[in-house]
Protein backbone atom coordinates (compact mmCIF):
# COMPACT_ATOMS: atom_id res chain seq x y z
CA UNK A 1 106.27 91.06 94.56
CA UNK A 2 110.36 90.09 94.97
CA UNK A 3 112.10 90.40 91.49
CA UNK A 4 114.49 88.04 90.72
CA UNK A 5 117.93 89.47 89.91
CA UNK A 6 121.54 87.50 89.01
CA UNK A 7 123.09 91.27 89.98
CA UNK A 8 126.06 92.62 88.78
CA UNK A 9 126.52 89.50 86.53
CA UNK A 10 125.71 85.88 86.32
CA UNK A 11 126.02 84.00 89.58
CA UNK A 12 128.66 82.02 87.26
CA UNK A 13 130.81 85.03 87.64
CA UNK A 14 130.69 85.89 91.33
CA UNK A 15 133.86 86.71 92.28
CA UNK A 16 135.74 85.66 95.36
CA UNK A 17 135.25 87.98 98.88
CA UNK A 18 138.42 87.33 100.60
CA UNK A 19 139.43 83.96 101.18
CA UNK A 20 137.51 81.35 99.35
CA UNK A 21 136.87 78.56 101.89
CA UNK A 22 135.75 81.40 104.70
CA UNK A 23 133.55 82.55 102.17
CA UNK A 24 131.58 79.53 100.45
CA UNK A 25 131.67 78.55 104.75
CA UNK A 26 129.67 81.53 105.32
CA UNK A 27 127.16 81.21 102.50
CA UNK A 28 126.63 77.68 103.31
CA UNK A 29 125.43 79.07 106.64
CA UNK A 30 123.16 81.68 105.25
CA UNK A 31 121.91 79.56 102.88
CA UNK A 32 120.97 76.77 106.03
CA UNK A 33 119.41 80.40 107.99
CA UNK A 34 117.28 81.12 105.18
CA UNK A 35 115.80 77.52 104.96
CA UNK A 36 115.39 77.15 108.13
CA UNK A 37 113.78 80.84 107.81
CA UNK A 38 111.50 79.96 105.04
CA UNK A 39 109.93 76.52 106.45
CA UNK A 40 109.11 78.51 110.08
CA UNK A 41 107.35 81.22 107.81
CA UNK A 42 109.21 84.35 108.11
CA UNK A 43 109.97 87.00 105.69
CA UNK A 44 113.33 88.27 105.42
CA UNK A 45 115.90 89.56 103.10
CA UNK A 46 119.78 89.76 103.14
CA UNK A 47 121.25 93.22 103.32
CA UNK A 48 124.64 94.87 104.46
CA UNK A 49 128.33 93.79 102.75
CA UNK A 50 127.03 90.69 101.48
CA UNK A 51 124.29 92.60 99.33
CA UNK A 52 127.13 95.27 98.74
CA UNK A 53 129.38 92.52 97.44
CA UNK A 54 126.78 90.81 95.35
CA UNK A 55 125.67 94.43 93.59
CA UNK A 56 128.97 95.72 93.96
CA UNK A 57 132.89 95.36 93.58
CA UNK A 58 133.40 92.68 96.86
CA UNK A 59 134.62 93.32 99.58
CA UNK A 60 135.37 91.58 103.21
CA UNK A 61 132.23 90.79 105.27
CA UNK A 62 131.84 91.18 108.89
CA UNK A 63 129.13 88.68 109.04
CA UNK A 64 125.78 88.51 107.51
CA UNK A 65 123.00 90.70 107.89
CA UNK A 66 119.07 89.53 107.24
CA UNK A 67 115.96 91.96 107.78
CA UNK A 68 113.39 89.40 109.61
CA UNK A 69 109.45 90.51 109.52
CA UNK A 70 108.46 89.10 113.06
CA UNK A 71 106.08 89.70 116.38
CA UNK A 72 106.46 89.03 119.94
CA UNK A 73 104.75 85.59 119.48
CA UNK A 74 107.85 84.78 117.24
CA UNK A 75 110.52 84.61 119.84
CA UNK A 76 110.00 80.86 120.71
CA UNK A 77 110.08 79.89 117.03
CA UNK A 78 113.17 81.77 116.22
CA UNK A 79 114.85 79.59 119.71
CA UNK A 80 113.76 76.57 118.56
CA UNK A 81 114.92 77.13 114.92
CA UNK A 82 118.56 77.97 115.94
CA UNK A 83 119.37 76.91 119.78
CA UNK A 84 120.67 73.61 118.58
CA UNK A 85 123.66 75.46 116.57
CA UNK A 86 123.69 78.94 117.35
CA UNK A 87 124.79 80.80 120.36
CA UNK A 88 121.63 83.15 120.91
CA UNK A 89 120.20 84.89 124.16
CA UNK A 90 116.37 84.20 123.73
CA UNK A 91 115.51 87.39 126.57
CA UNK A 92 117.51 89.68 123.79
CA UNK A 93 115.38 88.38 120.68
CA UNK A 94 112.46 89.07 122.57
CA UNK A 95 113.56 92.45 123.47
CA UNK A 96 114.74 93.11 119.97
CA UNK A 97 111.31 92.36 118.81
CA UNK A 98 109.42 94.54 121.27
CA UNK A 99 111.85 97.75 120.46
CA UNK A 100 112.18 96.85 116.79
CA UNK A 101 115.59 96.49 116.61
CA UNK A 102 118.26 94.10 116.57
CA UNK A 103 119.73 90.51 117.60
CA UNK A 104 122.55 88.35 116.90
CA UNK A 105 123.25 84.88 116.81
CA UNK A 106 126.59 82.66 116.27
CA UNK A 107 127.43 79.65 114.52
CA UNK A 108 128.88 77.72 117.43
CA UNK A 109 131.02 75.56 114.43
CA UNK A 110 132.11 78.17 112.28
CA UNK A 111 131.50 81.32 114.48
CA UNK A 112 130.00 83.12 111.83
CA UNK A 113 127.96 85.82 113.15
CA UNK A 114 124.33 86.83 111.83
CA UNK A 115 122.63 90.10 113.01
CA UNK A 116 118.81 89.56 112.30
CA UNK A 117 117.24 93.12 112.04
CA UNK A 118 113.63 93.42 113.23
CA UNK A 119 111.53 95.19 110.44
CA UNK A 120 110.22 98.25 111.61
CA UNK A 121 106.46 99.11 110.66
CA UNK A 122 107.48 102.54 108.77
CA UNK A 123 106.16 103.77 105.92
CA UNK A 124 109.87 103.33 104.06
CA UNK A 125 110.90 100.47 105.55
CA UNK A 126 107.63 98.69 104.30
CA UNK A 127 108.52 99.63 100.84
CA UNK A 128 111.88 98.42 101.03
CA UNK A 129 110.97 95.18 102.07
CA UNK A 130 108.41 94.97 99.55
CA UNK A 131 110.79 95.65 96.37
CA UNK A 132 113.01 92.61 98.15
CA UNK A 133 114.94 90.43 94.95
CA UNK A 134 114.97 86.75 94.53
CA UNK A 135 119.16 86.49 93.53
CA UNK A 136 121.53 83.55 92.81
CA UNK A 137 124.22 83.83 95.41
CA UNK A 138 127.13 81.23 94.10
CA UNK A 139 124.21 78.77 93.14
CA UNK A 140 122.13 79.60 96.51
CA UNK A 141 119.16 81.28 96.28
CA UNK A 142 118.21 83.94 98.62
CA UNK A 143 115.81 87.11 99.01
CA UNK A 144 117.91 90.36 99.39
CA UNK A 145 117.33 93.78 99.22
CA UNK A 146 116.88 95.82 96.13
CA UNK A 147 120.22 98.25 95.26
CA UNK A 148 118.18 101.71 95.65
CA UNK A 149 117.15 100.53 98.71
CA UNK A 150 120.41 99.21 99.81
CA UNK A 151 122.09 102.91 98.84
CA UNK A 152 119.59 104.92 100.58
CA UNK A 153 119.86 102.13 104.24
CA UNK A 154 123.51 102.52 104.07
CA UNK A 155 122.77 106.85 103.22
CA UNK A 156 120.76 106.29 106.64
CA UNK A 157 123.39 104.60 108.67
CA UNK A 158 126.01 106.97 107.34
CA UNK A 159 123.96 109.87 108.97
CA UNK A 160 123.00 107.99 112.38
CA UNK A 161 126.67 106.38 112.87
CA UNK A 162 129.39 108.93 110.60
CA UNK A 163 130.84 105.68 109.49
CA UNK A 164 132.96 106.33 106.26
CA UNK A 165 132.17 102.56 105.20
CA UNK A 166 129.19 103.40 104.60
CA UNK A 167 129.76 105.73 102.16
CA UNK A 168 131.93 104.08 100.69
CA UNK A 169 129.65 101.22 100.27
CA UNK A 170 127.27 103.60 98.47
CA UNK A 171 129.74 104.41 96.13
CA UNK A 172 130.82 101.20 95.26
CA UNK A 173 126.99 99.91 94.52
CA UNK A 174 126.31 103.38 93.24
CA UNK A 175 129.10 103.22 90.53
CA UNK A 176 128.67 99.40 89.83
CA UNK A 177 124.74 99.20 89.00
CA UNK A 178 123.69 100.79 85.60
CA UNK A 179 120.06 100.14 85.61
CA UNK A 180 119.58 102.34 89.21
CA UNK A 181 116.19 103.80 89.30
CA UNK A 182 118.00 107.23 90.42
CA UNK A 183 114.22 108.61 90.68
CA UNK A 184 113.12 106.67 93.54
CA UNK A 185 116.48 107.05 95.11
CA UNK A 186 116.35 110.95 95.08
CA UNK A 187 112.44 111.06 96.11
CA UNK A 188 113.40 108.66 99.21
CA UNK A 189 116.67 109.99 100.04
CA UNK A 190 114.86 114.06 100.25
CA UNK A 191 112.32 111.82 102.57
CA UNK A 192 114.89 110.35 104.61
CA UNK A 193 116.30 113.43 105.17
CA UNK A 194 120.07 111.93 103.47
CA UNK A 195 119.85 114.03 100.24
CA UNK A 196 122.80 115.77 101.18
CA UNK A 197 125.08 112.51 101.74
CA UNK A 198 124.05 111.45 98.68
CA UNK A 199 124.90 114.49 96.92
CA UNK A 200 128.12 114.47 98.80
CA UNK A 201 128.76 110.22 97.25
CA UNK A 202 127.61 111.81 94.26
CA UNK A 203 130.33 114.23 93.78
């Protein structure tokens, strides 16, 4: 089951990504997707910069990013859950749940920009979703992804896109959390064939 986690420190101390109003604007909208998320019935979790920032030192976002668990019957749910406020293209969710990959929408007020993430059925990606956190977000509660699990994702999109970010992401959330289970991280990351990234962040 989710653990609950405060992160870094107490929701009390978050500190401030950037410029205050953008950001309390853009948790006000996550916080509306994940409601809206949890009365339809779908699983999900928060990952990307925002889980960086909450684990880590903060940094700017370039929107938010939330794994979704859902099938081809889902599509018309997920329109009718956001069409009303959000610019989305309901032929590209369904798409993005038949290949198992990705769709955005956009807050037509704030243009604030989600990518939802389709869950892929694989044996890691299972696990990951299954050691999900229940955190405190600046008084807003939200599921979001476990540390190790946000390392070795941003380990995997290092290797797939060469993005220095990345990296840099896993150092920040690698050097910030000191109760890492480094054990799982090492099996996974030998799995995932990123050992050697790692390693490399590692130093």
């Amino acid at each position: 089951m989710p653990r609950h986690y405060r992160g870094r420190e107490a929701a009390d101390k978050w500190p401030v990504l950037g410029d205050e109003m953008a950001v309390s604007e853009e948790l006000a909208v996550l916080q509306e997707v994940a409601r809206r998320l949890e009365k339809a019935g779908l699983p999900h979790m928060v990952t990307g910069s925002l889980a960086v920032s909450f684990y880590g030192k903060p940094r700017m976002t370039r929107g938010i990013d939330i794994v979704l668990v859902v099938g081809t019957d889902d599509a018309e749910k997920i329109h009718e859950l956001f069409s009303e406020d959000f610019y989305m293209d309901q032929d590209a969710v369904r798409e993005a749940i038949v290949r198992r990959s990705l769709f955005i929408i956009i807050h037509y007020a704030s243009v604030i920009k989600i990518d939802f993430i389709v869950r892929k059925d694989e044996t890691y990606r299972l696990e990951e979703f299954q050691r999900r956190r229940h955190v405190v977000m600046e008084g807003v509660e939200l599921s979001i992804v476990a540390p190790e699990d946000l390392i070795l994702s941003k380990l995997v999109w290092a290797k797939e896109s060469h993005s220095e970010l990345h990296l840099r992401d896993v150092s920040n959330v690698l050097f910030s959390c000191s109760d890492l289970d480094k054990t799982y991280i090492e099996q996974w990351a030998k799995r995932l064939s990123v050992e050697s990234l790692y390693k490399q962040v590692l130093g």
